[in-house]
Protein backbone atom coordinates (compact mmCIF):
# COMPACT_ATOMS: atom_id res chain seq x y z
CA UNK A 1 25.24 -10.94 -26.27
CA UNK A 2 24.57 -14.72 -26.37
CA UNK A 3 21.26 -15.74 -24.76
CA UNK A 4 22.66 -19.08 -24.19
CA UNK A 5 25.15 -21.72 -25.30
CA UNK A 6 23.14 -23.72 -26.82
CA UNK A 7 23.68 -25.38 -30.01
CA UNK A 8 20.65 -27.29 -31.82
CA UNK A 9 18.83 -26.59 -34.99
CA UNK A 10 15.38 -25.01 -34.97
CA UNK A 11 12.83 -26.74 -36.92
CA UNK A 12 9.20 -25.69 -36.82
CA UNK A 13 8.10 -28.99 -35.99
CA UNK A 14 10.58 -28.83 -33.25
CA UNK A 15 9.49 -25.41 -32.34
CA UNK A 16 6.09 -26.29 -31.97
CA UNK A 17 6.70 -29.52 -29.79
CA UNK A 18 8.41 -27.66 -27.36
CA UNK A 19 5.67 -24.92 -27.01
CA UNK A 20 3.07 -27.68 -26.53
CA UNK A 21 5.53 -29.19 -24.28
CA UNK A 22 5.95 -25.63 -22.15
CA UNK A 23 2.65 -24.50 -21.74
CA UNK A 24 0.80 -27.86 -20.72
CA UNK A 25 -1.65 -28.38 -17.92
CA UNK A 26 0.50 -30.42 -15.35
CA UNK A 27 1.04 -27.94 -12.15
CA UNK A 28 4.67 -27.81 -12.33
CA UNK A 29 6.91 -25.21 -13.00
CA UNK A 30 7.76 -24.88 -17.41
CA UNK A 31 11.01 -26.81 -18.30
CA UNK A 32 13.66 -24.58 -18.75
CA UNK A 33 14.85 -26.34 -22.25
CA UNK A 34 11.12 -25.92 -23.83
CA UNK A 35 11.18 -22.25 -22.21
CA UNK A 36 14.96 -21.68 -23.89
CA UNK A 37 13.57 -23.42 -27.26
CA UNK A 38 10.83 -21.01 -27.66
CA UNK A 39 12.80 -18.15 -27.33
CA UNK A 40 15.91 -19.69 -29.49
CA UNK A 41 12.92 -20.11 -31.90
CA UNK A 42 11.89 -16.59 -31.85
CA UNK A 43 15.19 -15.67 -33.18
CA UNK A 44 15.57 -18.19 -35.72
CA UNK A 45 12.29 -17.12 -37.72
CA UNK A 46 12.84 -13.28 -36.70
CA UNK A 47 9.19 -13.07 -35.02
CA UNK A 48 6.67 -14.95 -33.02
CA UNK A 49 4.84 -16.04 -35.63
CA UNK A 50 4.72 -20.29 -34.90
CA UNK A 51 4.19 -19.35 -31.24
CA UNK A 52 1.24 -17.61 -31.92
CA UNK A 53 -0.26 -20.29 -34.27
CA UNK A 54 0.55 -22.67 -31.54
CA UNK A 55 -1.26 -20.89 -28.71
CA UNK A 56 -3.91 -19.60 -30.52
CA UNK A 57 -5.26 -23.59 -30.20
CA UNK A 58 -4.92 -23.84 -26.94
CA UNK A 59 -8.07 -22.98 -24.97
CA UNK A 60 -6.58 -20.16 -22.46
CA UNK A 61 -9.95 -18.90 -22.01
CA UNK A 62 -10.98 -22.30 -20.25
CA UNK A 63 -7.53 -23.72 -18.32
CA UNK A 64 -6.60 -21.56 -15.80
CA UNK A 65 -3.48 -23.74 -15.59
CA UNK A 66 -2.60 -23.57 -19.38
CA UNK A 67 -3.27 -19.74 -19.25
CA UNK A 68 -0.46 -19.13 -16.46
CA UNK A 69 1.87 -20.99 -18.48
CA UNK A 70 1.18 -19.22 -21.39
CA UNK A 71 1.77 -15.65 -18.90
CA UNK A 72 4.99 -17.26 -17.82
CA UNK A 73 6.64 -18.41 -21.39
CA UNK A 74 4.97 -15.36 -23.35
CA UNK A 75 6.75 -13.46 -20.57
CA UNK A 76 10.44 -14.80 -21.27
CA UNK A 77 9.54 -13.90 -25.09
CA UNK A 78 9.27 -10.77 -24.16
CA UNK A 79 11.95 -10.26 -22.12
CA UNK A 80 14.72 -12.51 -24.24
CA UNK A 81 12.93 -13.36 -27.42
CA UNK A 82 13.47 -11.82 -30.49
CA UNK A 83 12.51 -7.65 -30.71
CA UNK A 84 9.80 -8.64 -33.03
CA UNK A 85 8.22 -10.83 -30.89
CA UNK A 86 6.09 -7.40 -29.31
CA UNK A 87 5.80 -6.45 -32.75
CA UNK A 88 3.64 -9.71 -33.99
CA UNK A 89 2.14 -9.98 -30.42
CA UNK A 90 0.13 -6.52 -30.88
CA UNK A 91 -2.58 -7.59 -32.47
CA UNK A 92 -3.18 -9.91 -29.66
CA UNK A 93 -3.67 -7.19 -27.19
CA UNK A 94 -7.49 -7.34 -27.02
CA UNK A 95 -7.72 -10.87 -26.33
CA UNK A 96 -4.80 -10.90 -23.31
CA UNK A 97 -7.36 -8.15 -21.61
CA UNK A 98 -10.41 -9.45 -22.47
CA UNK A 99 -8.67 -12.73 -21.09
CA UNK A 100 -7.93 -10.71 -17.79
CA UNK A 101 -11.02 -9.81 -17.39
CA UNK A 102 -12.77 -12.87 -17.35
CA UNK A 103 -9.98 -14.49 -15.05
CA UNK A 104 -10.94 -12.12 -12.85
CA UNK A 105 -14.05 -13.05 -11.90
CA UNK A 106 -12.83 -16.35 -10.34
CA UNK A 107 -11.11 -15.02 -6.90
CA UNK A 108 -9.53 -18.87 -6.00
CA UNK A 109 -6.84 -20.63 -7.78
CA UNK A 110 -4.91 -19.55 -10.84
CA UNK A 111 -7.80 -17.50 -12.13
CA UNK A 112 -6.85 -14.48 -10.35
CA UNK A 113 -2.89 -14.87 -10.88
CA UNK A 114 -3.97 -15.06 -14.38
CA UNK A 115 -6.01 -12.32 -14.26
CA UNK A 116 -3.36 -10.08 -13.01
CA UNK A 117 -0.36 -11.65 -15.14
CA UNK A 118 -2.14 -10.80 -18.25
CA UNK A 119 -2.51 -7.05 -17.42
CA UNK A 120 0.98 -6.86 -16.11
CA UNK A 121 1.38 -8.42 -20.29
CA UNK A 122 -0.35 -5.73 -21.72
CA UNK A 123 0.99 -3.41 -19.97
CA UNK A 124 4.26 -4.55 -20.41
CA UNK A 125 3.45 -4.68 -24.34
CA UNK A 126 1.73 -0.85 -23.90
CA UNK A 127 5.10 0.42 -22.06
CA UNK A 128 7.54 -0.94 -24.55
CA UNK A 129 5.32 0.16 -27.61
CA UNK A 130 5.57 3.39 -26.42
CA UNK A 131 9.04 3.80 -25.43
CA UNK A 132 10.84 1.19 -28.12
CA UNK A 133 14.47 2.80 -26.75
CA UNK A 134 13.61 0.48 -23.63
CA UNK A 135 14.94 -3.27 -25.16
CA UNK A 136 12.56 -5.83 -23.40
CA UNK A 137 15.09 -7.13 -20.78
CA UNK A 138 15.34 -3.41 -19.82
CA UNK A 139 19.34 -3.57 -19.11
CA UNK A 140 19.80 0.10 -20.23
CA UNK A 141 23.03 2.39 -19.60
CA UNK A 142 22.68 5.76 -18.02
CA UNK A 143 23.36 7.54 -21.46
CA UNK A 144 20.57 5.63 -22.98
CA UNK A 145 18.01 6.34 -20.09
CA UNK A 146 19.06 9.58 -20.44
CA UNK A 147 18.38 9.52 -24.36
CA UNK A 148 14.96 7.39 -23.49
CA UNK A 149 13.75 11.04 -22.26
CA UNK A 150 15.50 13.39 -24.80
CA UNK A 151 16.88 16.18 -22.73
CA UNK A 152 12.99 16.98 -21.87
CA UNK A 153 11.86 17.39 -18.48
CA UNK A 154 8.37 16.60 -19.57
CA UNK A 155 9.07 14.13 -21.19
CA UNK A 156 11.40 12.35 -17.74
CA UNK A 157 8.06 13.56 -15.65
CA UNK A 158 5.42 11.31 -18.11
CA UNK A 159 7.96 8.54 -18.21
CA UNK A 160 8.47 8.46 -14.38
CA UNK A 161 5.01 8.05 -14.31
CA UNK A 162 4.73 5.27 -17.02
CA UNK A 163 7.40 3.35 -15.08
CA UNK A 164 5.75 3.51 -11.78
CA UNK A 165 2.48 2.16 -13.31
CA UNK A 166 4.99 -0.38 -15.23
CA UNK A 167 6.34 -1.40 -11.86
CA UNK A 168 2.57 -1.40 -9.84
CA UNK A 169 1.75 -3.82 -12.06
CA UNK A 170 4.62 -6.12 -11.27
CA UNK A 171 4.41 -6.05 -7.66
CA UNK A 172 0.58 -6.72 -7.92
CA UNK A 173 1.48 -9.83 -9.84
CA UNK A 174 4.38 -10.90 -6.89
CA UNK A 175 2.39 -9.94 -4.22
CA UNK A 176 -0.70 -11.98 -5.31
CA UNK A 177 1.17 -15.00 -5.58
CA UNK A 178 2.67 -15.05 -2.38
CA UNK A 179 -0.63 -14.43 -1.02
CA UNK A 180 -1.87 -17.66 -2.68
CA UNK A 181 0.68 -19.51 -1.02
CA UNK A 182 0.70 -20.75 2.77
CA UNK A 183 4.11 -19.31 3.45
CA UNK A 184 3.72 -21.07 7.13
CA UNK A 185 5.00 -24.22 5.14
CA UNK A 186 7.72 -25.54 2.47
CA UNK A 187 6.15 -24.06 -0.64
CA UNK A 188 8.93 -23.84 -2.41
CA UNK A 189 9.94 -27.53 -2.22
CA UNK A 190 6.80 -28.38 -3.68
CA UNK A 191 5.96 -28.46 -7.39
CA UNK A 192 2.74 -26.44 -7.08
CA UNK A 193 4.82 -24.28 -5.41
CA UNK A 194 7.20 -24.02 -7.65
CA UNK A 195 4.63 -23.48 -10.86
CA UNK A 196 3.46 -19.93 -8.99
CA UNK A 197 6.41 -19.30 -8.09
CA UNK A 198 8.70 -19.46 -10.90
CA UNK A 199 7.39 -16.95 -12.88
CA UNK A 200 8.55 -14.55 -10.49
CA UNK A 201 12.60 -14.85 -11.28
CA UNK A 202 11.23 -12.68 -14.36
CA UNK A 203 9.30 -10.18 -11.92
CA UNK A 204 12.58 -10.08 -9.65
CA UNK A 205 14.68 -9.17 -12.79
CA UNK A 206 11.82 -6.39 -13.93
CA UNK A 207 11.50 -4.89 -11.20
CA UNK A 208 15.75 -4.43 -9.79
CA UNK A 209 15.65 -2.38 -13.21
CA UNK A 210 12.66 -0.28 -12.62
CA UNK A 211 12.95 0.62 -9.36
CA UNK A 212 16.79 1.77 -10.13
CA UNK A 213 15.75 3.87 -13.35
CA UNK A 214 12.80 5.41 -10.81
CA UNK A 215 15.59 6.39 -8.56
CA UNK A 216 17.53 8.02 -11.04
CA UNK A 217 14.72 9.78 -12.91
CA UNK A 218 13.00 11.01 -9.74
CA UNK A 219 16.72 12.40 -8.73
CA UNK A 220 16.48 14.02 -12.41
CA UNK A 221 13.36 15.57 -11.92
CA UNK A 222 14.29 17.43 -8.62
CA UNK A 223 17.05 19.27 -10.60
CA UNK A 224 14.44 20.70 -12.71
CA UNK A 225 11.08 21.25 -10.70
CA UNK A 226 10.61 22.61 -7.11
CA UNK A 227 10.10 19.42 -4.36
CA UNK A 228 6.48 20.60 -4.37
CA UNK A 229 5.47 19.08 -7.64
CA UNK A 230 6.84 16.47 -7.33
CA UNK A 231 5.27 15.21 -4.15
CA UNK A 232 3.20 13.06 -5.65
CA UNK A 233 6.33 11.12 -6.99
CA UNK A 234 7.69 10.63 -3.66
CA UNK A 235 4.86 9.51 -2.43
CA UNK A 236 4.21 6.87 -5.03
CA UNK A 237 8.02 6.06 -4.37
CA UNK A 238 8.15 5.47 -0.90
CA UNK A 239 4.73 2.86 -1.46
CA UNK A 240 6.42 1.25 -3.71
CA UNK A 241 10.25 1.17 -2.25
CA UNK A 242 8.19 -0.65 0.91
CA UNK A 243 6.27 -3.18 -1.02
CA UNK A 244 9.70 -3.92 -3.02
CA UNK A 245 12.10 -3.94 -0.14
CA UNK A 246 9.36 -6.67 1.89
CA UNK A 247 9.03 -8.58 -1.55
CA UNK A 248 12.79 -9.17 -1.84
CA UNK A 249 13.32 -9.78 1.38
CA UNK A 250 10.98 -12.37 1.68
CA UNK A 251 11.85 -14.23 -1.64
CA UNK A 252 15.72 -14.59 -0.58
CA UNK A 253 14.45 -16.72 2.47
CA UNK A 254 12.65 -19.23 -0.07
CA UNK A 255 14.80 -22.07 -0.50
CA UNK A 256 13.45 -22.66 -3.86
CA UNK A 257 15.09 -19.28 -5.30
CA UNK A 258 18.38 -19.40 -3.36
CA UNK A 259 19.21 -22.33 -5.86
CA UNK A 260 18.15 -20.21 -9.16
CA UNK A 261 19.04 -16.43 -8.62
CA UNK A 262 20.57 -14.23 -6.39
CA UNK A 263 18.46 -11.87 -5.43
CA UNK A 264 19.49 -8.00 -3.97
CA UNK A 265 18.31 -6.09 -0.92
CA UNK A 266 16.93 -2.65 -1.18
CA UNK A 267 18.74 -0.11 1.42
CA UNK A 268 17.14 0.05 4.81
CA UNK A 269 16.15 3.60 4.39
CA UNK A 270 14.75 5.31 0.49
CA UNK A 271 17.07 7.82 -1.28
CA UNK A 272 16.13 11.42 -0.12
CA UNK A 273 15.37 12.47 -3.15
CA UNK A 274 15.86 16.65 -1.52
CA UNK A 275 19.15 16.22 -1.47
CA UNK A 276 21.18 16.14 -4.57
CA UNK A 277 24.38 14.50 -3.42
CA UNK A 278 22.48 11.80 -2.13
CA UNK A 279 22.23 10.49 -5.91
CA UNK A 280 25.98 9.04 -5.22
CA UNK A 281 25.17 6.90 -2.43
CA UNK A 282 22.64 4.99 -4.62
CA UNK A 283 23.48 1.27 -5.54
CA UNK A 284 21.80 0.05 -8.92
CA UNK A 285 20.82 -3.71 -7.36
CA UNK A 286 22.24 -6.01 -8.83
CA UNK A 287 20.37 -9.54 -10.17
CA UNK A 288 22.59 -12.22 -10.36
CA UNK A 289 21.58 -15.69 -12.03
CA UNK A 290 24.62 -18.45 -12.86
CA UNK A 291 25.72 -18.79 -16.00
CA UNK A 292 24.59 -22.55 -15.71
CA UNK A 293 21.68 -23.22 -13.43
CA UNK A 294 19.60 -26.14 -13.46
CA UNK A 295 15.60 -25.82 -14.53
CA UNK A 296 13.00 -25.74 -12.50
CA UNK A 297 11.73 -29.19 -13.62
CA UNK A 298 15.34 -31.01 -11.98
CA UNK A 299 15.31 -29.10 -9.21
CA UNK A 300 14.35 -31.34 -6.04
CA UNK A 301 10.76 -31.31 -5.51
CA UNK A 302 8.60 -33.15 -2.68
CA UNK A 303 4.96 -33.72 -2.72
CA UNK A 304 4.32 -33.24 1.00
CA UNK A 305 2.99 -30.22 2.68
CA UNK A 306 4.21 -30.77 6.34
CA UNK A 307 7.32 -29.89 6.07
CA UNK A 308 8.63 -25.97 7.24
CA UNK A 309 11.04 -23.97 5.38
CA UNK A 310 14.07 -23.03 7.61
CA UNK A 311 15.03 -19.49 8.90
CA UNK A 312 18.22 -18.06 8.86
CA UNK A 313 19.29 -19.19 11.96
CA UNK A 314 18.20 -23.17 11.38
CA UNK A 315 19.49 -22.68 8.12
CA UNK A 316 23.16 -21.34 9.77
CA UNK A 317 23.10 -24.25 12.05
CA UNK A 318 22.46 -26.55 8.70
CA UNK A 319 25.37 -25.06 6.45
CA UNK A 320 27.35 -25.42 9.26
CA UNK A 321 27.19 -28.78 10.19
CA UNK A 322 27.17 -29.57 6.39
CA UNK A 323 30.43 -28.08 6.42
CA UNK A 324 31.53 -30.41 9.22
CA UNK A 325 31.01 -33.41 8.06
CA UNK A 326 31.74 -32.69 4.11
CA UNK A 327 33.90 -30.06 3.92
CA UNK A 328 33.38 -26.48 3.13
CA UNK A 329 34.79 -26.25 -0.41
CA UNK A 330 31.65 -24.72 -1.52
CA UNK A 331 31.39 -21.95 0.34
CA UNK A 332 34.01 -19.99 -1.42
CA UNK A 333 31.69 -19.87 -4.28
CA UNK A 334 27.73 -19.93 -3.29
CA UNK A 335 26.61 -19.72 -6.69
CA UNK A 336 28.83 -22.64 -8.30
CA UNK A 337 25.84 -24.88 -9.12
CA UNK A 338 27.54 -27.13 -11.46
CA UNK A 339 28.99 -29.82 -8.66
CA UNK A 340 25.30 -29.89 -6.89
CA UNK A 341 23.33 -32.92 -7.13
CA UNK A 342 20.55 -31.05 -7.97
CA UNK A 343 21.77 -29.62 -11.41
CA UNK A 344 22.78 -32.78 -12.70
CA UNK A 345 22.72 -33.28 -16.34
CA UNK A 346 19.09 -34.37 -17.77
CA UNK A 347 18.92 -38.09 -17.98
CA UNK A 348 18.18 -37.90 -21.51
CA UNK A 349 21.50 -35.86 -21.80
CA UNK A 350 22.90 -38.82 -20.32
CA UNK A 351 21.55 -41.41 -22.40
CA UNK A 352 22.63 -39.55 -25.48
CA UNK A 353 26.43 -39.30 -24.71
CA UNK A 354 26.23 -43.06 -23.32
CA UNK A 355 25.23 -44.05 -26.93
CA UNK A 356 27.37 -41.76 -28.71
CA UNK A 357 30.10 -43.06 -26.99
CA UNK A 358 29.11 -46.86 -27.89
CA UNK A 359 28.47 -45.75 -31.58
CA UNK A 360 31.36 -44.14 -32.01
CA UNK A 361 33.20 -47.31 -30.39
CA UNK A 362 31.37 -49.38 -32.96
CA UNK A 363 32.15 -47.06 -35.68
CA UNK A 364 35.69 -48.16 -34.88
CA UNK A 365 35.28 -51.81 -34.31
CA UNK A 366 33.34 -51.92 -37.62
CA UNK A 367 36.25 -50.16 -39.72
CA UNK A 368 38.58 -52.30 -38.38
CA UNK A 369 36.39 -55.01 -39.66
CA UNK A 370 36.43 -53.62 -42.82
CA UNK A 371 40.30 -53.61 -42.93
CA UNK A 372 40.67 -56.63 -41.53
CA UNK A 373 38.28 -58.11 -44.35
CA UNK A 374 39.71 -55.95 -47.44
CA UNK A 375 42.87 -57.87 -46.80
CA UNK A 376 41.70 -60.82 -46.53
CA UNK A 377 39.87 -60.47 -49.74
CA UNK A 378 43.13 -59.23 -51.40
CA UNK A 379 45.06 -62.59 -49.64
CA UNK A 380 42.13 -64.63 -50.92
CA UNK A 381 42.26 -62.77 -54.57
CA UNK A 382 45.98 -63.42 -54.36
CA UNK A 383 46.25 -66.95 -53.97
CA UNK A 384 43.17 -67.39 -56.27
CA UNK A 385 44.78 -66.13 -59.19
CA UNK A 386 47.91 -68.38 -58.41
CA UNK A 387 45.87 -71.18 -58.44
CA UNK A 388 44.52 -70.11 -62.09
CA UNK A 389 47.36 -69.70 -63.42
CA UNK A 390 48.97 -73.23 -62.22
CA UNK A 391 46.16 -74.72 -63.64
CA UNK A 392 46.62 -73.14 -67.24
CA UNK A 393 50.11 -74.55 -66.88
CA UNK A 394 48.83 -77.90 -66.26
CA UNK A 395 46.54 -77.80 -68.98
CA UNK A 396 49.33 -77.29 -71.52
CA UNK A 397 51.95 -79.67 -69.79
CA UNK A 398 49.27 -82.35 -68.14
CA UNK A 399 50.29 -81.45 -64.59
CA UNK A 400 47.63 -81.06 -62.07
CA UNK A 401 48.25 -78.97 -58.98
CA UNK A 402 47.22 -81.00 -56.17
């Protein structure tokens, strides 16, 4: 499968510009094309090898705001980069907890989000280590879930558990950040807003795949073992179903997501895990992102903080006066970004087909030069050498050409 369409060549030097670029200290959300670089870059030396020797000069320990942007790109490594990008990132295992642990001692600003996004890292790095069937964007077919656990029921009940702790940690990361935000206001228009959040489009697409393998293990397990034992599991289930189900729910009404991702809804009421056949009626949700979707950093962004995000209802009323005055041609296709003004192309993007275009009409103008001058030359060459030869004539008859 392609990551994306995206055709340049990775040099380290390029490489490590773009990972300086991505994890900086401005409080906006990372760039999308320095994000895609480093993980294009992970691929193209097989490894993580220049990311680390980047990072390992930047002083996480003391910018809270160059930590979480480490969390956040280290993240999409994981996820998308290449497979050995866990195996070089081992050895730095320690240092993300010891890391955590002194985040956590500051209880305002990004110190605890980085706190908690660098144990949902290393446990992340801990679950995948110890279950390497699981690839690290965790899109897995029922066959190979069912492989994951090798026809053991022990080995389905220590995984359920593993998974559960897997997704705790991911809704203690998106939980945290929305309760550093004032959600009373428009957040997500905003780019601090938009730094904390953005991280989470990788804890939305985490999490739609743990909570469906829970489901399906958990329906697993109650084939095997009486209800009893697993009580526990339900319980843990139905705490984290809740948390999920609010989590989702709330994120869809952010305007700054509804441009990026497409995000499901949980069922109103959890599977009943008692009763077998009710393993048909579950729904696997579903995370949808466009093919082509602007980056965080062109997304429109405002500075102010007065300004309220709309509900559904004032957000009906909007769409539907939109459609009155411009049309609705949209509508057929929500998640058609590539029209919108706010996924133009980057102005750089711009600037480098504008000259392309002019080079490429000088290329022409300049070989039509050189035509137009060869001929000349050959004219000039011509008439030269009739010249010469009258004058040889001359010299033996005593004519001169005039």
């Amino acid at each position: 499968m392609e990551l994306y369409s995206y055709k340049m060549c990775i040099t380290p030097g390029f490489y490590t510009v773009s990972v300086n670029k991505a994890i900086n200290t401005q409080e906006v959300a990372v760039k999308e094309k320095h994000a895609r670089t480093c993980i294009l870059g992970t691929h193209h030396e097989k490894g993580a090898q220049t990311f680390w020797s980047v990072v390992n000069r930047l002083p996480l320990s003391s910018n809270a705001m160059l930590c979480w942007k480490f969390c956040h790109v280290f993240h999409k490594l994981l996820r998308d980069g290449h497979p050995n990008v866990l195996k070089d990132s081992l050895r730095y295992k320690n240092e993300l907890s010891d890391m955590s642990r002194m985040w956590g001692h500051l209880s305002e600003g990004y110190g605890q989000l980085c706190s908690i996004y660098l144990k949902l890292l290393r446990t992340r790095m801990e679950y995948h280590t110890k279950n390497p069937r699981f690839p690290g964007n965790l899109q897995m077919s029922d066959r190979q879930l069912d492989e994951a656990g090798e026809s053991d029921v022990n080995n389905f009940f220590q995984l359920t558990v593993e998974m559960f702790d897997y997704l705790e940690c991911e809704l203690n990361l998106f939980q945290t950040v929305f309760n550093s935000l004032d959600m009373s206001r428009s957040v997500s228009v905003t780019t601090a807003g938009q730094c904390r959040l953005a991280p989470l489009i990788q804890v939305i697409l985490d999490c739609s795949h743990l909570y469906d393998y829970t489901v399906k293990l958990l329906f697993k397990l109650h084939s095997c073992l009486p209800a009893d034992t697993l009580q526990g599991h339900r319980d843990r289930f139905m705490e984290q179903f809740t948390k999920l189900k609010d989590l989702f729910q709330r994120s869809s009404n952010l305007q700054y997501f509804k441009r990026l991702i497409q995000i499901p809804q949980l069922p109103e009421n959890p599977p009943n895990f008692l009763r077998a056949s009710a393993l048909s009626e579950h729904i696997s949700p579903v995370v949808v992102i466009p093919a082509e979707v602007s980056s965080p950093d062109s997304e429109p962004v405002l500075e102010k903080d007065d300004l309220m995000d709309m509900d559904a209802s004032q957000q009906t009323l909007f769409d539907n006066k939109f459609d009155d005055v411009f049309g609705s041609s949209l509508s057929s296709d929500p998640f058609n970004f590539n029209n919108q003004n706010g996924v133009n192309k980057d102005e750089k993007d711009h600037l480098i087909e504008r000259l392309y275009r002019e080079i490429s009409g000088l290329t022409g103008q300049l070989d039509n030069m050189k035509i137009e001058v060869h001929s000349r030359v050959h004219v000039r060459l011509g008439f030269t050498s009739m010249w010469h030869m009258a004058f040889l004539r001359s010299h033996d008859t005593g004519w001169t050409p005039s």
